[in-house]
N, C-alpha and C. Protein backbone atom coordinates (compact mmCIF):
# COMPACT_ATOMS: atom_id res chain seq x y z
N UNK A 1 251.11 -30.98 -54.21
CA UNK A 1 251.03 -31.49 -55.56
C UNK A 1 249.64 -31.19 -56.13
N UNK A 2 249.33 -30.37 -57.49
CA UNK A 2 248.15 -30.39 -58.00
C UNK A 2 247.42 -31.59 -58.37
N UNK A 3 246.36 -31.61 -58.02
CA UNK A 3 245.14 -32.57 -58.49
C UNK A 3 244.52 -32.30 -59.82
N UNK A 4 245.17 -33.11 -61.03
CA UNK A 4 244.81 -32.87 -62.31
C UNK A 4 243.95 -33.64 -62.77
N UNK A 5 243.33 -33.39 -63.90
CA UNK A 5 242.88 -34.60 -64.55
C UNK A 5 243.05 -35.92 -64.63
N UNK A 6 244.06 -36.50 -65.09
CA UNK A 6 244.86 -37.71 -64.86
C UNK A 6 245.03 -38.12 -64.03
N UNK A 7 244.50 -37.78 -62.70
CA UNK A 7 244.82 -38.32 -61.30
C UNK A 7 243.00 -38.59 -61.06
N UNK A 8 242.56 -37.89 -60.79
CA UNK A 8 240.70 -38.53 -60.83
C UNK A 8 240.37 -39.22 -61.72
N UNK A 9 241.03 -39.48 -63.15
CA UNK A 9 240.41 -40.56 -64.31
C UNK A 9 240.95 -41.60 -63.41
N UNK A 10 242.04 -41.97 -63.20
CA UNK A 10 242.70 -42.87 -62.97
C UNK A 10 242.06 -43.56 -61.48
N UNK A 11 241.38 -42.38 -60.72
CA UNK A 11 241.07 -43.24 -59.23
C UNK A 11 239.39 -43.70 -59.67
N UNK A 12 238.59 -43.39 -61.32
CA UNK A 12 237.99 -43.51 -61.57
C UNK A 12 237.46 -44.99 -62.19
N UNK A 13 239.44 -45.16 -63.26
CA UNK A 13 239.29 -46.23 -63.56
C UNK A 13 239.83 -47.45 -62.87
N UNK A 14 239.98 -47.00 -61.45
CA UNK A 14 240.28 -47.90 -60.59
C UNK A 14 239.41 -48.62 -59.80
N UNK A 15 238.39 -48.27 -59.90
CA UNK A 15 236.71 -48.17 -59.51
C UNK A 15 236.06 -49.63 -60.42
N UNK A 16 236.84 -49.62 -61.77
CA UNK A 16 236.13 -50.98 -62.38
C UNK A 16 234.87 -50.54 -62.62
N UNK A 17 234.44 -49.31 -63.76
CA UNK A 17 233.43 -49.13 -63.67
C UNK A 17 232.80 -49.70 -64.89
N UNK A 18 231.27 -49.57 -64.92
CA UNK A 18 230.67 -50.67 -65.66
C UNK A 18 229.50 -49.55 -66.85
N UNK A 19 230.09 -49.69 -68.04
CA UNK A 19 229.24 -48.33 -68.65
C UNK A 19 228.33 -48.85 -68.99
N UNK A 20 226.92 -48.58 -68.73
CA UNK A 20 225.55 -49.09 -69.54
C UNK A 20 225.47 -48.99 -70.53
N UNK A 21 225.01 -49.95 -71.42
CA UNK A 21 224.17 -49.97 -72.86
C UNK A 21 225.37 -51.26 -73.45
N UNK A 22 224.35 -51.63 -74.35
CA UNK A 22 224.26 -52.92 -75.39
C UNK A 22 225.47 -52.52 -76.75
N UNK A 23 225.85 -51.12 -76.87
CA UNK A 23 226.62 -50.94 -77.89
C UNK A 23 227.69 -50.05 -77.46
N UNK A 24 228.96 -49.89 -77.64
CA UNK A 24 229.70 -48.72 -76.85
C UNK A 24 230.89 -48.11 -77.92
N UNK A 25 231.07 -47.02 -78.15
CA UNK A 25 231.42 -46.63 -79.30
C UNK A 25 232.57 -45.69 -78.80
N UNK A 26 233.95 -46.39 -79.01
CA UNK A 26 235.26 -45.65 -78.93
C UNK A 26 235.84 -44.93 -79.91
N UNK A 27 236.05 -43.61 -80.19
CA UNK A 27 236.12 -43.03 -81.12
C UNK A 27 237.54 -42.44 -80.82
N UNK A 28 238.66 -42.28 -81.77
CA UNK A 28 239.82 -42.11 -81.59
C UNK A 28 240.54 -43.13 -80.75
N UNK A 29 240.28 -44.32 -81.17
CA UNK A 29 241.11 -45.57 -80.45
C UNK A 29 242.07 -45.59 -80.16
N UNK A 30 243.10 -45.09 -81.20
CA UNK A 30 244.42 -45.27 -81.20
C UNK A 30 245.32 -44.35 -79.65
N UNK A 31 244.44 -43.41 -79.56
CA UNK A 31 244.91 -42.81 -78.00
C UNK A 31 244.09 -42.42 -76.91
N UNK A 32 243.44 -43.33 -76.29
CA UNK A 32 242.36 -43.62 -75.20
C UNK A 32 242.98 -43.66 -74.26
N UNK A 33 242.64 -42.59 -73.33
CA UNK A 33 243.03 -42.12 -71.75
C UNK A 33 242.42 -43.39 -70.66
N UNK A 34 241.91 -44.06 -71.14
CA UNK A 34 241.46 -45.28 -70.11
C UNK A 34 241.08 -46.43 -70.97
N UNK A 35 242.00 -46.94 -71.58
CA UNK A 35 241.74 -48.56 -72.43
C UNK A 35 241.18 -49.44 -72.07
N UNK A 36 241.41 -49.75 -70.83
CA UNK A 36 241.28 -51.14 -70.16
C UNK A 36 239.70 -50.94 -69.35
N UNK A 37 239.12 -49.62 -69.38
CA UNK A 37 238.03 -49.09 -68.49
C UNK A 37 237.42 -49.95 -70.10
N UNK A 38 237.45 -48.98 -71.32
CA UNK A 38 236.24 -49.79 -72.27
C UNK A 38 237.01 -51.18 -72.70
N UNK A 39 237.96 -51.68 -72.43
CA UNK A 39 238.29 -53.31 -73.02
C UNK A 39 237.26 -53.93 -72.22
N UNK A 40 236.95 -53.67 -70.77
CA UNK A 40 236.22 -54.99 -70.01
C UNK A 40 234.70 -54.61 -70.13
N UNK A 41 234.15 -53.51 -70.43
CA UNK A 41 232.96 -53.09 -71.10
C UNK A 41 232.61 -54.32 -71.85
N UNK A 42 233.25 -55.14 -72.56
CA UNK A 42 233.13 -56.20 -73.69
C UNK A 42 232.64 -57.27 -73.20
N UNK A 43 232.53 -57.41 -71.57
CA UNK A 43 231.80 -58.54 -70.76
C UNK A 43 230.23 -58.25 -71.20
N UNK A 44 229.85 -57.16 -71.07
CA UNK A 44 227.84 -57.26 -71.45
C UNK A 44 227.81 -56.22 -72.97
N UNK A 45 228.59 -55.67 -73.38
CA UNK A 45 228.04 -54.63 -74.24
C UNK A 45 229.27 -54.78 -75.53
N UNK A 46 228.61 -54.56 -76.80
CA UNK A 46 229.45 -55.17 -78.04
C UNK A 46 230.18 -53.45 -78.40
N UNK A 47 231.64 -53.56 -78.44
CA UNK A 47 232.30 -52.83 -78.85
C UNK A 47 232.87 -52.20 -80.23
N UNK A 48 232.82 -51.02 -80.38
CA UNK A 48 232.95 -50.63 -81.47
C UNK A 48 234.24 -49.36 -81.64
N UNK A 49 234.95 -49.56 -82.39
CA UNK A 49 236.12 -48.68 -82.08
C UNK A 49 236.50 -47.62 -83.41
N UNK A 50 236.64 -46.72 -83.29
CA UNK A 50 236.97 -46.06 -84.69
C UNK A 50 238.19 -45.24 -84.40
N UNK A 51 239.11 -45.02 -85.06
CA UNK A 51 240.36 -44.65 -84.91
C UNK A 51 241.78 -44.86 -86.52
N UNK A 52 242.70 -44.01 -86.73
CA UNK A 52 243.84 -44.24 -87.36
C UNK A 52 245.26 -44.52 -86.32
N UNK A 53 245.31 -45.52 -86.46
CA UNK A 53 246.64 -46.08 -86.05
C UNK A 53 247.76 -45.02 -85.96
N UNK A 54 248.18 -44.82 -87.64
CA UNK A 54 248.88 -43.70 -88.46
C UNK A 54 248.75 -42.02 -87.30
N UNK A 55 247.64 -41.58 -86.83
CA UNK A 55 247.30 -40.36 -85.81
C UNK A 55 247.46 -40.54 -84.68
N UNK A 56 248.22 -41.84 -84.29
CA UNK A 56 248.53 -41.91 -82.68
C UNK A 56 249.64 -40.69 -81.84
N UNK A 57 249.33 -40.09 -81.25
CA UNK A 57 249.94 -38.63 -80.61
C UNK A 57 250.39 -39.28 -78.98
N UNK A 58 249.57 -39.93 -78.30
CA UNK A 58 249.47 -39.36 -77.05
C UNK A 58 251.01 -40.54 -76.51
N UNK A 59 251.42 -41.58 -77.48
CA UNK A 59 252.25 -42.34 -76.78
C UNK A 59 253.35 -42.23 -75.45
N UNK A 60 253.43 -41.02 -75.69
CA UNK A 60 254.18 -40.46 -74.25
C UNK A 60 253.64 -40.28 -73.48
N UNK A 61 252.31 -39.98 -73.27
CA UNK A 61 251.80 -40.12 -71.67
C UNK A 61 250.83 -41.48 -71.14
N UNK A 62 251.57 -42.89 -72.35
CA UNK A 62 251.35 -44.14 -71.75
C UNK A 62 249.79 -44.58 -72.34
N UNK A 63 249.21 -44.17 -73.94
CA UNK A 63 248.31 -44.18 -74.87
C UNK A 63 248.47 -44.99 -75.28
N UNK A 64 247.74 -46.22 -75.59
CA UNK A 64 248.30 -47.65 -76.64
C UNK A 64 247.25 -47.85 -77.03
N UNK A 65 247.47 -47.86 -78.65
CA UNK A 65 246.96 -48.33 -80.16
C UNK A 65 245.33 -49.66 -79.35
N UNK A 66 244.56 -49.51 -78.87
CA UNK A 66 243.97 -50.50 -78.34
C UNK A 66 243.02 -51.37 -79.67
N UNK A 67 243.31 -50.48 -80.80
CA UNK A 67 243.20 -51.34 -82.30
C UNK A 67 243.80 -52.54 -82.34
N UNK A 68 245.06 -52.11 -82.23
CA UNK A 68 245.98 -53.22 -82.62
C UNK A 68 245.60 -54.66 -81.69
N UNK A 69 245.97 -55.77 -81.90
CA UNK A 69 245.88 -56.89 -81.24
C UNK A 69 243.89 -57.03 -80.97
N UNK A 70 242.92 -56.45 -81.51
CA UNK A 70 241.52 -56.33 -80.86
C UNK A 70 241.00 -57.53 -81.93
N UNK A 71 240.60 -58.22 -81.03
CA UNK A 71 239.98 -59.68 -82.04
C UNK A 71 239.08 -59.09 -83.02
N UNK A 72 238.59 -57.97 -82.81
CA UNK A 72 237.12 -57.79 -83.42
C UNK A 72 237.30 -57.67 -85.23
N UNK A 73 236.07 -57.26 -85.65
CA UNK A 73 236.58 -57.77 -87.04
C UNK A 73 236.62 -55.82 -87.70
N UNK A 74 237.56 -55.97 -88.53
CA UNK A 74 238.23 -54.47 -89.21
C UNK A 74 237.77 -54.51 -90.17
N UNK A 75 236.92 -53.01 -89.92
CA UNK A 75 236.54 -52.26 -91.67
C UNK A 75 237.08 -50.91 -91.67
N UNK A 76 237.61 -50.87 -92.88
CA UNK A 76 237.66 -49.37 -93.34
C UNK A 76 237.07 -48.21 -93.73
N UNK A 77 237.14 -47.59 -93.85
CA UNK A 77 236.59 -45.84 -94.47
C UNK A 77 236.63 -46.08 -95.99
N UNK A 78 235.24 -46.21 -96.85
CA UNK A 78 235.39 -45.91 -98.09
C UNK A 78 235.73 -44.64 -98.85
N UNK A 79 235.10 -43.84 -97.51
CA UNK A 79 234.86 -42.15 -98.48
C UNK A 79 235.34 -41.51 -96.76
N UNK A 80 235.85 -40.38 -96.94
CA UNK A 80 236.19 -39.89 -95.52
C UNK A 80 234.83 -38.63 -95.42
N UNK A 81 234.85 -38.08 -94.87
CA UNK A 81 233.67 -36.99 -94.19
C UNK A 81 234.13 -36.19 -93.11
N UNK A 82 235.34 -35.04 -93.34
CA UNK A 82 235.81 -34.14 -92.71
C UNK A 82 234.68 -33.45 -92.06
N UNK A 83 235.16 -33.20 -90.89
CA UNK A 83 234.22 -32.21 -90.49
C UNK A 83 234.90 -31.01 -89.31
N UNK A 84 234.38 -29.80 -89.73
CA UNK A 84 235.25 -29.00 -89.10
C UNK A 84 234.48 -28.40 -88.18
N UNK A 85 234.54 -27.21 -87.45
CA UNK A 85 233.83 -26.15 -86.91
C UNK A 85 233.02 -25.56 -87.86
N UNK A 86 231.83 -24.78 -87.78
CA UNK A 86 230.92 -23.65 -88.14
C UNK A 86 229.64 -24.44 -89.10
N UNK A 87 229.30 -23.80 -89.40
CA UNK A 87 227.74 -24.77 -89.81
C UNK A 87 228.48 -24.50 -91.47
N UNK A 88 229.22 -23.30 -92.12
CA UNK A 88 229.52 -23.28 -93.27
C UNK A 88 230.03 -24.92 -93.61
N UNK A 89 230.92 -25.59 -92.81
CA UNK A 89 231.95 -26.86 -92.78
C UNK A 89 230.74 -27.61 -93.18
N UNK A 90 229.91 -27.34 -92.28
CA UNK A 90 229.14 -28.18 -92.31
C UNK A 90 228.44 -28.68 -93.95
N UNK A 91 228.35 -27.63 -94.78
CA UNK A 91 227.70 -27.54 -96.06
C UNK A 91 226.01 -26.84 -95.63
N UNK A 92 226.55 -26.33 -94.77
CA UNK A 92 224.74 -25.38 -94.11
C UNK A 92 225.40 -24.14 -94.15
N UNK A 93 224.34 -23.30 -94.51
CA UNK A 93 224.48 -21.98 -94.40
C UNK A 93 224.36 -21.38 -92.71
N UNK A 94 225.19 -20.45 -92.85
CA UNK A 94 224.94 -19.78 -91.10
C UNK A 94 224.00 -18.77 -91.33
N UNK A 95 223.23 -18.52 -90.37
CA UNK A 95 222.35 -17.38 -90.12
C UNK A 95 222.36 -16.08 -90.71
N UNK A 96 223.18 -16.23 -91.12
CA UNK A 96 223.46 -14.73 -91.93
C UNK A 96 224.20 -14.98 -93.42
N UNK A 97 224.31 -16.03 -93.79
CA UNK A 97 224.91 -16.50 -95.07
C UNK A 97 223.77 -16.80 -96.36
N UNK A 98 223.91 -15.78 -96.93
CA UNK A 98 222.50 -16.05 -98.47
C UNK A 98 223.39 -16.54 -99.20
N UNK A 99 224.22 -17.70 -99.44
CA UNK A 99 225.10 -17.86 -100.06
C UNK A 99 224.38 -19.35 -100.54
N UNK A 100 223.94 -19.37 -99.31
CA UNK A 100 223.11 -21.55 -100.03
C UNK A 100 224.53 -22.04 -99.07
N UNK A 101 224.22 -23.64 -99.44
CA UNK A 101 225.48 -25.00 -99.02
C UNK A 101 226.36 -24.50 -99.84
N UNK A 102 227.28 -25.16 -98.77
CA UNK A 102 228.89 -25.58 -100.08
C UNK A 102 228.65 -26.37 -100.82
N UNK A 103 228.73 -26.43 -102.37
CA UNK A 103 228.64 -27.03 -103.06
C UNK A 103 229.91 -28.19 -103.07
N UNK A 104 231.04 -28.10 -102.83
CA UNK A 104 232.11 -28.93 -102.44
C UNK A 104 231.58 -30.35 -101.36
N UNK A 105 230.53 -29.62 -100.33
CA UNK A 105 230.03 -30.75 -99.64
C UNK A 105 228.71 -31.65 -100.13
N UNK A 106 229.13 -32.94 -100.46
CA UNK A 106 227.79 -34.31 -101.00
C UNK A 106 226.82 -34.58 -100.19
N UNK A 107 226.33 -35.15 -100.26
CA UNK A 107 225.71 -36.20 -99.50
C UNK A 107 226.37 -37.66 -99.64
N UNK A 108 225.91 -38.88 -99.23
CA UNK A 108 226.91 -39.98 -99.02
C UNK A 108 226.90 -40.63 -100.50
N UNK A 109 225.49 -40.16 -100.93
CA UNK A 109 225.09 -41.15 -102.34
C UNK A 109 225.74 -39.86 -103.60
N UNK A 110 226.72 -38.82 -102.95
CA UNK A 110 227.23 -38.02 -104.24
C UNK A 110 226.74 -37.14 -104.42
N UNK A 111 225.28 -36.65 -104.32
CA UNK A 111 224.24 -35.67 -104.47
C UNK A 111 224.67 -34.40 -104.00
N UNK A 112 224.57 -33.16 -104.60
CA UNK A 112 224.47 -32.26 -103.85
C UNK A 112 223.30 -31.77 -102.94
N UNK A 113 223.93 -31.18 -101.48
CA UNK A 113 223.48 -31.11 -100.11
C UNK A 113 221.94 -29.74 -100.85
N UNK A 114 220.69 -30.29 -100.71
CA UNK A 114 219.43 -29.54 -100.73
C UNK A 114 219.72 -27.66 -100.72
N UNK A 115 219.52 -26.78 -101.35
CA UNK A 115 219.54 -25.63 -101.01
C UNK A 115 218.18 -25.40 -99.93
N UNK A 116 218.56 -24.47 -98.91
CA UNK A 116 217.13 -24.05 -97.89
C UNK A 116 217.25 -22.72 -97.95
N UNK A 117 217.69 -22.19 -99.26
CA UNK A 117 217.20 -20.60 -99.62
C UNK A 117 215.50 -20.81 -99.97
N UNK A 118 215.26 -19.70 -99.61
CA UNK A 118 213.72 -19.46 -99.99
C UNK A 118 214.03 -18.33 -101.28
């Protein structure tokens, strides 16, 4: 039988392991390969979760919404902030681009992103 991924997380999170630091930041909540590894994290270190419910994928290989039912207190996304591959996404020019930022990309306060043409 191959030795995959899912078989060492699992003898990993069987271990009860204990992640250091005061703040711990779950990103894509809604389908977390080891839930219960960051739920008990919540004994010394304050949890923080970011995720869409609505983008849950992994439910078939036993992924649960660890949003849902989480005492903690829920805020939303005012403004979203896509972000893709390449520094263009980024609203930065690449190394070889005399083109300036994307003008399509802001800053948070609305502004357009600084030109660093010379």
């Amino acid at each position: 039988m191959p030795f995959k991924h899912d078989h060492y997380l699992k003898m990993w999170a069987l271990t009860r392991p204990q992640i250091p630091g005061e703040f711990l930041l779950l990103d894509e909540a809604q389908d977390p390969a080891v839930e219960r590894v960051f739920l008990d994290q919540g004994r010394h270190a304050q949890l923080v979760m970011v995720g869409d419910s609505a983008q849950a994928i992994y439910g078939w290989r036993g992924a649960r919404d660890v949003m849902t039912g989480f005492g903690g207190r829920q805020l939303a996304l005012s403004q979203v902030f896509p972000i893709r591959l390449g520094n263009r996404d980024r609203g930065l020019p690449a190394a070889d681009d005399r083109r300036g930022p994307d003008p399509s990309v802001r800053q948070p306060n609305g502004n357009p992103l600084p030109s660093h043409r010379q």
